[in-house]
C-alpha atoms as a PDB file:
ATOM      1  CA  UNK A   1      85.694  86.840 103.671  1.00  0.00           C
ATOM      2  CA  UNK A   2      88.044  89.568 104.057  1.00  0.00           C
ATOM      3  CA  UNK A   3      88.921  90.998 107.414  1.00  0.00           C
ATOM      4  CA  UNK A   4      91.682  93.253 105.631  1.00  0.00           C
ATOM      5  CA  UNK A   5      91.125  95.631 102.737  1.00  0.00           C
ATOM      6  CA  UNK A   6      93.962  97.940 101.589  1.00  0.00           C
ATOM      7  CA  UNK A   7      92.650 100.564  98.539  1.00  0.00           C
ATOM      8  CA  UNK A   8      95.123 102.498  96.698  1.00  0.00           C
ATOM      9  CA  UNK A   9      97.789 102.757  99.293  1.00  0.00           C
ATOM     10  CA  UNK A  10     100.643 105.497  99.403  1.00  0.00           C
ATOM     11  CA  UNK A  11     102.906 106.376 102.247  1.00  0.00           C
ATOM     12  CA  UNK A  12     105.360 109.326 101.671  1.00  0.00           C
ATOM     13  CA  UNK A  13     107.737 111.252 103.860  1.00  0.00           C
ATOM     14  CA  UNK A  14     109.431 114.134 103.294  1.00  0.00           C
ATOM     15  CA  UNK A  15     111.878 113.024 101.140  1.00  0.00           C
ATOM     16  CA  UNK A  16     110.712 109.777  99.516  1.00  0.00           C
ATOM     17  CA  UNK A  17     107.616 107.548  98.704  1.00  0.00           C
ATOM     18  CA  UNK A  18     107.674 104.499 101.009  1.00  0.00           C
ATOM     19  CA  UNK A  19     104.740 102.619  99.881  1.00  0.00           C
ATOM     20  CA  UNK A  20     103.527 103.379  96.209  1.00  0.00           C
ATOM     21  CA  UNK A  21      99.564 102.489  95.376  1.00  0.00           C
ATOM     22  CA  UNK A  22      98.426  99.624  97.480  1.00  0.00           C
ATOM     23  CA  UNK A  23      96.290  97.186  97.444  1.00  0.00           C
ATOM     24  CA  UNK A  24      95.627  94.392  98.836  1.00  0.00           C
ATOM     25  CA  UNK A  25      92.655  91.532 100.631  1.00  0.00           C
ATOM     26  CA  UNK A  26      93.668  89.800 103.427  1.00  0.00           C
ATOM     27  CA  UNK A  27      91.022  86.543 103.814  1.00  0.00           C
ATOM     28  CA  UNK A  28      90.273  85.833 107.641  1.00  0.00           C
ATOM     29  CA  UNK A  29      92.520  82.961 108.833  1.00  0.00           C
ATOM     30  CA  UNK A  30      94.788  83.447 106.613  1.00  0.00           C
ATOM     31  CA  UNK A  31      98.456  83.675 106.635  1.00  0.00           C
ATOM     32  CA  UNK A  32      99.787  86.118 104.926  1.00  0.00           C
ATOM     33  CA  UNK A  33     103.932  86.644 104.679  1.00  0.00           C
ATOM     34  CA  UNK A  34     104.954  90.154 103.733  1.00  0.00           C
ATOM     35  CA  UNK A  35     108.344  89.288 102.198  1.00  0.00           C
ATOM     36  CA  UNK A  36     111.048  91.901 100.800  1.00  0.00           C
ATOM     37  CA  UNK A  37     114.590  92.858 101.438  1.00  0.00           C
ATOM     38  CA  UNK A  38     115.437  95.968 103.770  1.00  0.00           C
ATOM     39  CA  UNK A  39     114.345  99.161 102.914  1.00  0.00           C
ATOM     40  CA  UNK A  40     111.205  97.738 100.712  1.00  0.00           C
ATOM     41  CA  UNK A  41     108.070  99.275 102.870  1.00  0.00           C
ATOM     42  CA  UNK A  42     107.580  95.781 105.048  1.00  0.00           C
ATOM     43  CA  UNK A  43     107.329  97.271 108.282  1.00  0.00           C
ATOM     44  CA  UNK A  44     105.577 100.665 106.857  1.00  0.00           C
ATOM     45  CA  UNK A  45     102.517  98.145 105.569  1.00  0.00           C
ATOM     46  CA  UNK A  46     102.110  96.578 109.052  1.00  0.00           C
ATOM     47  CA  UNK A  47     102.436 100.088 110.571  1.00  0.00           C
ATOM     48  CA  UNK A  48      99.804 101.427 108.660  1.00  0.00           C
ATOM     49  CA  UNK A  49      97.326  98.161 109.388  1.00  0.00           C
ATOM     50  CA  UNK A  50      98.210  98.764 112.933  1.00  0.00           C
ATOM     51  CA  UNK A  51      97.181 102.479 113.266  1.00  0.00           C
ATOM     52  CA  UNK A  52     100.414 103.715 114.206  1.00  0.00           C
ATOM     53  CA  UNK A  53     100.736 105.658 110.684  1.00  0.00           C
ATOM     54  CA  UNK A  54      98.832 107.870 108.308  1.00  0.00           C
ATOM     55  CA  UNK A  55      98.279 106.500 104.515  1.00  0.00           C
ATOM     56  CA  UNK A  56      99.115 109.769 102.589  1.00  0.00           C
ATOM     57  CA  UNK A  57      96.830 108.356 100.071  1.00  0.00           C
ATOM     58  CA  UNK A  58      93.912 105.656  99.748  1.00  0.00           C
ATOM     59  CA  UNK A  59      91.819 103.672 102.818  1.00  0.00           C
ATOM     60  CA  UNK A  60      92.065 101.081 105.206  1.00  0.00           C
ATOM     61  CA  UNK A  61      89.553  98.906 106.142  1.00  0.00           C
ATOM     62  CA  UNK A  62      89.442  95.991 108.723  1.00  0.00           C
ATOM     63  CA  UNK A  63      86.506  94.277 109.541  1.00  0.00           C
ATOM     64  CA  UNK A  64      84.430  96.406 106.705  1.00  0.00           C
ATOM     65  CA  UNK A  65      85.074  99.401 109.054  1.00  0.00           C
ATOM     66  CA  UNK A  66      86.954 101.879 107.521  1.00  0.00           C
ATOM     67  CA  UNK A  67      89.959 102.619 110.087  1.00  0.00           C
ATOM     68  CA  UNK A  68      92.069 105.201 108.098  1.00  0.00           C
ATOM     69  CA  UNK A  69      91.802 107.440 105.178  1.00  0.00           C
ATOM     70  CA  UNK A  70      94.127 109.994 103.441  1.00  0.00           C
ATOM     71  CA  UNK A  71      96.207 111.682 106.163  1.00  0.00           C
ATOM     72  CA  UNK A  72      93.737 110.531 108.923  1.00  0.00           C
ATOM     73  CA  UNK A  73      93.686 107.853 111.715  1.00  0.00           C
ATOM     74  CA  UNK A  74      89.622 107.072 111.927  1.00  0.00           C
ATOM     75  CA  UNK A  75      90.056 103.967 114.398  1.00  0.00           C
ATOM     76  CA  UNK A  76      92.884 104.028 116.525  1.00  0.00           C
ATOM     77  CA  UNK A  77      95.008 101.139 117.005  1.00  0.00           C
ATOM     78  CA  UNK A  78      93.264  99.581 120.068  1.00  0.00           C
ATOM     79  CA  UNK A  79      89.904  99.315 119.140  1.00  0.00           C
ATOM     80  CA  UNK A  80      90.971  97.976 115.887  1.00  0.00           C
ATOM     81  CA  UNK A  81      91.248  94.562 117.572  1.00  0.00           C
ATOM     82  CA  UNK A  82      94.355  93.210 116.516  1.00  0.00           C
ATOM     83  CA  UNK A  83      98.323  93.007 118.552  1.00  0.00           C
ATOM     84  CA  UNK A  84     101.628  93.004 116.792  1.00  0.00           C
ATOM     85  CA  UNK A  85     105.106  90.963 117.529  1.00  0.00           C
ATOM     86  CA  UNK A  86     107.808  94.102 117.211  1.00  0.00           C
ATOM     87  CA  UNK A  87     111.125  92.853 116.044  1.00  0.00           C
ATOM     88  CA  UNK A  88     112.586  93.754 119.096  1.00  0.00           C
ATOM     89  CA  UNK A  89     109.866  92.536 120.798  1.00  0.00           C
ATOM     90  CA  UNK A  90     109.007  95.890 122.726  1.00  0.00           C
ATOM     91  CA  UNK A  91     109.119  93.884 126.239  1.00  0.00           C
ATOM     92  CA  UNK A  92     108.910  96.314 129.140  1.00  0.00           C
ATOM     93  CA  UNK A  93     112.082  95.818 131.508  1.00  0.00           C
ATOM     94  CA  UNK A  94     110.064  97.013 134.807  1.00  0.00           C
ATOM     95  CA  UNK A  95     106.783  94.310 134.232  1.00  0.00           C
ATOM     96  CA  UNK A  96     107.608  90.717 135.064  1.00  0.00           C
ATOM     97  CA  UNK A  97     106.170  88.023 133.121  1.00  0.00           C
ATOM     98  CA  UNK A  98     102.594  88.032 134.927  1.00  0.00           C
ATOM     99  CA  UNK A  99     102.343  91.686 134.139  1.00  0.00           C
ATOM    100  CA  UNK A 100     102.896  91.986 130.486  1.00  0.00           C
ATOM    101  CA  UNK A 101     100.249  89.090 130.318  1.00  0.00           C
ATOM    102  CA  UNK A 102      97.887  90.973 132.682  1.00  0.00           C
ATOM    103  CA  UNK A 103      98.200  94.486 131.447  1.00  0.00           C
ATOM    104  CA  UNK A 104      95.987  93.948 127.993  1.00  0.00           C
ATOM    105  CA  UNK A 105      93.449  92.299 130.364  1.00  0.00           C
ATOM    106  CA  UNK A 106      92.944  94.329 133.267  1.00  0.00           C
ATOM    107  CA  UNK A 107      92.098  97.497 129.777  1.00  0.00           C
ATOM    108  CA  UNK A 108      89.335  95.177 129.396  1.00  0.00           C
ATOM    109  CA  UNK A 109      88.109  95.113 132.835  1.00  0.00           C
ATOM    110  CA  UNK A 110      88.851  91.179 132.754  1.00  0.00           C
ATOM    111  CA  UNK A 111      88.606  90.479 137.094  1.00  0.00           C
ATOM    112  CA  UNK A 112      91.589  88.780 138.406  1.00  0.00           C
ATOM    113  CA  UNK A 113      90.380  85.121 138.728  1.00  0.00           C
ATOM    114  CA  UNK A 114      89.555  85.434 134.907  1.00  0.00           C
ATOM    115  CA  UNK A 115      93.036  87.199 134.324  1.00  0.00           C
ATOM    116  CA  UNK A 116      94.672  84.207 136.320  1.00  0.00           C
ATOM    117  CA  UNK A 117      92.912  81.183 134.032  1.00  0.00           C
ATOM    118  CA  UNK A 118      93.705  83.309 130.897  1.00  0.00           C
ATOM    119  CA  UNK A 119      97.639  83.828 131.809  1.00  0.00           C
ATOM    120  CA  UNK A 120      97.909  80.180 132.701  1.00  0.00           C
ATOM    121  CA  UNK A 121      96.049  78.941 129.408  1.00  0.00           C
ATOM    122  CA  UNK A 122      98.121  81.167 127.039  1.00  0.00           C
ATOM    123  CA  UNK A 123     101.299  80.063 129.045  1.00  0.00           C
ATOM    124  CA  UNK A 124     100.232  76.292 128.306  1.00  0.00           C
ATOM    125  CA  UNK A 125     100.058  77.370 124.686  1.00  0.00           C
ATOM    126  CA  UNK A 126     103.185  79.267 123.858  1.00  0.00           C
ATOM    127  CA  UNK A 127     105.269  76.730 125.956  1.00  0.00           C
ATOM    128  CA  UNK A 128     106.482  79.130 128.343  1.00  0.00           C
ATOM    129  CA  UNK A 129     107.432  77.576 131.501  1.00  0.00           C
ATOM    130  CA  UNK A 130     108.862  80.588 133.627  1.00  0.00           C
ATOM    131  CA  UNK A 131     108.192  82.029 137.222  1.00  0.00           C
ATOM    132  CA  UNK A 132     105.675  84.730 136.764  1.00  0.00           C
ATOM    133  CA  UNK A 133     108.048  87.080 138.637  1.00  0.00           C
ATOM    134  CA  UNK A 134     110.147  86.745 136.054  1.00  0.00           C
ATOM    135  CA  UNK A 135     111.087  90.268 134.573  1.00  0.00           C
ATOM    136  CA  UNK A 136     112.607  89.858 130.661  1.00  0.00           C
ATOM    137  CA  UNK A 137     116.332  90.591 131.696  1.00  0.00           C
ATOM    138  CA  UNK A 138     116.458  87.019 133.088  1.00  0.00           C
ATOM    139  CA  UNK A 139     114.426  85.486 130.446  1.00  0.00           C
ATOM    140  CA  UNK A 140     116.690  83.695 127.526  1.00  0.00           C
ATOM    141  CA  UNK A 141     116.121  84.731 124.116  1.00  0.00           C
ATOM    142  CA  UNK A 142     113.633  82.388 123.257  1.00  0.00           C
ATOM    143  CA  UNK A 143     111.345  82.334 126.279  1.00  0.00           C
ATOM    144  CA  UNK A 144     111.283  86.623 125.819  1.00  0.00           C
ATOM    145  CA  UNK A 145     110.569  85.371 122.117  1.00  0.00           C
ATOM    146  CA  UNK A 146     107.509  83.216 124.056  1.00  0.00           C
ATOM    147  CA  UNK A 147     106.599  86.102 125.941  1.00  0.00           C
ATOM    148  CA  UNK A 148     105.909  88.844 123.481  1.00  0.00           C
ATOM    149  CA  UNK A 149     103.636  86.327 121.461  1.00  0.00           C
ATOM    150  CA  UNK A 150     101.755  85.231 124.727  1.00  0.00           C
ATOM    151  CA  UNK A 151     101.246  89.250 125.392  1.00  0.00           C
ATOM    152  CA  UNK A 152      99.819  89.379 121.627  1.00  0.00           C
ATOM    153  CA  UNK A 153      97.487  86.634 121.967  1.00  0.00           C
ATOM    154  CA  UNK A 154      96.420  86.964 125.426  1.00  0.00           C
ATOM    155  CA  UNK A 155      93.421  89.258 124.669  1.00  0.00           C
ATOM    156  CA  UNK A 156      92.498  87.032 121.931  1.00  0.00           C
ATOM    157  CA  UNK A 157      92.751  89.306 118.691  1.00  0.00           C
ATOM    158  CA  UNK A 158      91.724  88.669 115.483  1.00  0.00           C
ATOM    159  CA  UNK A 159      94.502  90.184 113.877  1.00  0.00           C
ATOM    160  CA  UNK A 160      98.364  89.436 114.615  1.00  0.00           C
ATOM    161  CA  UNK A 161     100.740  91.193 113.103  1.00  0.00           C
ATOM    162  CA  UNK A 162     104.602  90.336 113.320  1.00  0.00           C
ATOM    163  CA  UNK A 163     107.634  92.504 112.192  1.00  0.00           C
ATOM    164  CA  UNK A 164     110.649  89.821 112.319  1.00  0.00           C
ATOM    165  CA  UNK A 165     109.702  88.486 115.204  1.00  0.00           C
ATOM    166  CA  UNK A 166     112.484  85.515 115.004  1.00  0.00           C
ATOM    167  CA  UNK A 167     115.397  87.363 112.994  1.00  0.00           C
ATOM    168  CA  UNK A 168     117.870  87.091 115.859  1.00  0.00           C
ATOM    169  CA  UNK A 169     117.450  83.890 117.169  1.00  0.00           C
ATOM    170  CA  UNK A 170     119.432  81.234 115.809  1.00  0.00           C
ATOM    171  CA  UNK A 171     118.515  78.130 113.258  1.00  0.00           C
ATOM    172  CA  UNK A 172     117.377  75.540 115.671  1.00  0.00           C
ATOM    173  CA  UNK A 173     115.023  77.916 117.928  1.00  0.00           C
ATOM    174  CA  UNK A 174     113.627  80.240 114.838  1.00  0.00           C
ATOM    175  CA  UNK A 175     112.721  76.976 113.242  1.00  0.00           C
ATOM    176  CA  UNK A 176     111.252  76.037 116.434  1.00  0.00           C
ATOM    177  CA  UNK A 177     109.351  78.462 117.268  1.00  0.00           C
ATOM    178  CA  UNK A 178     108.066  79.241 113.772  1.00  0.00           C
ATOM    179  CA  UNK A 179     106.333  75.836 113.713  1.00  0.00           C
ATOM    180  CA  UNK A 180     104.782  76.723 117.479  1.00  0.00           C
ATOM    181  CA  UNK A 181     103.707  80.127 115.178  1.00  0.00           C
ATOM    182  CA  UNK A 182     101.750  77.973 112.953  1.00  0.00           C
ATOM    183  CA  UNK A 183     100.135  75.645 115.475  1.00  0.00           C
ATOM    184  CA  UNK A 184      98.638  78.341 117.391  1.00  0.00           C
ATOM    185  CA  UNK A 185      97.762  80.052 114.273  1.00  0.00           C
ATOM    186  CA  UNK A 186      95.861  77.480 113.479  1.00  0.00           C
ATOM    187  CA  UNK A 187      94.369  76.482 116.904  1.00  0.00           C
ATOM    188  CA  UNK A 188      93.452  79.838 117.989  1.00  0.00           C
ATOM    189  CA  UNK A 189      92.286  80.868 114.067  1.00  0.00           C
ATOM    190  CA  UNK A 190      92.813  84.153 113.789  1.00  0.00           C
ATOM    191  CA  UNK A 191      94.492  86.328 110.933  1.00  0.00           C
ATOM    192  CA  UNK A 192      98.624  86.575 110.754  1.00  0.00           C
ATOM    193  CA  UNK A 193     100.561  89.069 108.640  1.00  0.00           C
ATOM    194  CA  UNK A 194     104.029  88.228 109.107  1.00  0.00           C
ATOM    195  CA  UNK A 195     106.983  90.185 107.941  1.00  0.00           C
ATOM    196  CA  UNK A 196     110.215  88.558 106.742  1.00  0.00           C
ATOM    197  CA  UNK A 197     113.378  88.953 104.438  1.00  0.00           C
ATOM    198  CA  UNK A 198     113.994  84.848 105.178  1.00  0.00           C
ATOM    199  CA  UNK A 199     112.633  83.221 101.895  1.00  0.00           C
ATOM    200  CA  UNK A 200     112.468  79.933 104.064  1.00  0.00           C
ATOM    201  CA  UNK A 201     110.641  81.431 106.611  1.00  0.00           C
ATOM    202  CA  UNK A 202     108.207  82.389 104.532  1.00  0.00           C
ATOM    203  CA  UNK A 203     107.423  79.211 102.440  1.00  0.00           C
ATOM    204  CA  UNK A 204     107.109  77.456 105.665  1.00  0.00           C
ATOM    205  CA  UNK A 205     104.652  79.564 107.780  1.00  0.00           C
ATOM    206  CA  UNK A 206     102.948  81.383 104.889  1.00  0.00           C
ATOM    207  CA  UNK A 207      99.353  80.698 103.059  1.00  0.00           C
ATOM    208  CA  UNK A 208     100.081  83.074 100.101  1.00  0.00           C
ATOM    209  CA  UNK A 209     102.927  85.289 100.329  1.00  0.00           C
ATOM    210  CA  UNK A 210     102.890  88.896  99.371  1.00  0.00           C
ATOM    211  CA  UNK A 211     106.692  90.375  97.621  1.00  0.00           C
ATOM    212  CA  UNK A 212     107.656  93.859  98.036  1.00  0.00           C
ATOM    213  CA  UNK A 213     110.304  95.870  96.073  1.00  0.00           C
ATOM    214  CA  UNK A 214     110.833  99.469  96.758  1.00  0.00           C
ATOM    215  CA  UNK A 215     107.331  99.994  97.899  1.00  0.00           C
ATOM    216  CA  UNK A 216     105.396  98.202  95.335  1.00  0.00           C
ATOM    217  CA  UNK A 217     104.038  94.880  95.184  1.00  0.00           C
ATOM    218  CA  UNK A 218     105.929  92.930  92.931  1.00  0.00           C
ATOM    219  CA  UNK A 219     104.160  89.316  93.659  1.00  0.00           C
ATOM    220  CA  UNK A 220     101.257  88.208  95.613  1.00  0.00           C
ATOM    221  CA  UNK A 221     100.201  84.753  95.150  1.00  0.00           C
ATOM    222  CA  UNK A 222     100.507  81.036  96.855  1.00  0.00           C
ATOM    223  CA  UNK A 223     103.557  79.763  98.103  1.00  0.00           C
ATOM    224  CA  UNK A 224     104.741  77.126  95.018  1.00  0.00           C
ATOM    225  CA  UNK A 225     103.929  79.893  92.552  1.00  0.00           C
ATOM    226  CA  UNK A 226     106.253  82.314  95.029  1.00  0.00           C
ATOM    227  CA  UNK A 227     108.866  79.998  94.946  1.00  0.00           C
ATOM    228  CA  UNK A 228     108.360  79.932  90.273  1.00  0.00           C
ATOM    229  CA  UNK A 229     108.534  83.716  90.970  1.00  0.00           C
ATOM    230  CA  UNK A 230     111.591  83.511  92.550  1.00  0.00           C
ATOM    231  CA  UNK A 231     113.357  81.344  90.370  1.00  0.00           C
ATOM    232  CA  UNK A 232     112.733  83.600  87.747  1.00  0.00           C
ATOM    233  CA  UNK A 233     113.385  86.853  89.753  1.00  0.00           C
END
């Protein structure tokens, strides 16, 4: 079943086309790894999933709803019941860790003894074993790595997007915590678009991997017939 349905997609600005006719089905649970050098429309695609830009052509639809349309937002990006991972992670300095984890539930009305169990579940999860005073100056780079993932899954979406969530950590930890990606992928089920220019880091987390060059797709398909693709590319 698809959760995500991209028709005839186009994103322009004023002085070139970003994203060049779209389109795409994204099954639910799957993992999907948007991968392309700099500059190729990565982010641009998650954008426009998220609601935070206009297609200047086509429609979006999640869920069978139809969320955007030529030059028009028609769900905005928090009733369309997903969170994304920024590459720079987007933590707030003044929130400590409690916070960030409380501020998604409290918009849902969620009463504190609820918001409590929650924050200590999705701590258990993402392996992040911090004081809850905690603000992200005094967090290392992994644990604010932990922290912006725990804020994404707290309110338990069924859509996660992530924009190079792990691109400045180094070896060890991004291999680390990409495997903790995939287990609570998996556990929790929902949908992941990930974004990467790390070939490796997209054969290992991906279930079908999706290649963009200069705004176009240039390969979508499973992982071993990525990795022909590349071999011949």
């Amino acid at each position: 079943m698809s959760i995500i349905k991209l028709n005839n997609i186009s994103l322009a600005s004023a002085s070139t086309n970003i994203l060049k006719s779209i389109s795409l089905q994204v099954e639910q649970s799957e993992r999907l790894v948007i991968l392309g050098t700099s500059g190729s429309g990565k982010t641009s695609l998650l954008r426009l999933i998220a609601g935070f830009e206009k297609p200047s052509l086509g429609e979006i639809y999640i869920n069978n709803n139809k969320v955007s349309t030529q030059n028009k937002i028609l769900i905005p990006p928090e009733n369309r019941n997903l969170n994304m991972v920024f590459q720079d992670l987007a933590l707030w300095p003044h929130l400590n860790v409690e916070e960030h984890l409380s501020f998604g539930l409290e918009a849902q009305g969620i009463p504190k003894n609820k918001r409590d169990k929650k924050i200590k579940s999705i701590l258990k999860l993402v392996k992040l074993d911090v004081e809850l005073t905690k603000r992200p100056e005094t967090l290392s780079g992994g644990e604010k790595q932990r922290l912006a993932i725990a804020r994404a899954l707290i309110t338990q979406p069924k859509i996660v997007l992530m924009d190079e969530p792990l691109s400045s950590l180094n070896e060890s930890l991004n291999k680390e915590i990409r495997e903790e990606i995939i287990y609570l992928q998996k556990d929790l089920s929902f949908t992941l678009l990930y974004v990467t220019h790390n070939k490796e880091e997209a054969f290992d987390i991906a279930t079908k991997i999706l290649v963009l060059h200069q705004g176009k797709i240039s390969f979508i398909g499973e992982v071993n017939d990525a990795k022909d693709f590349f071999l011949t590319h």
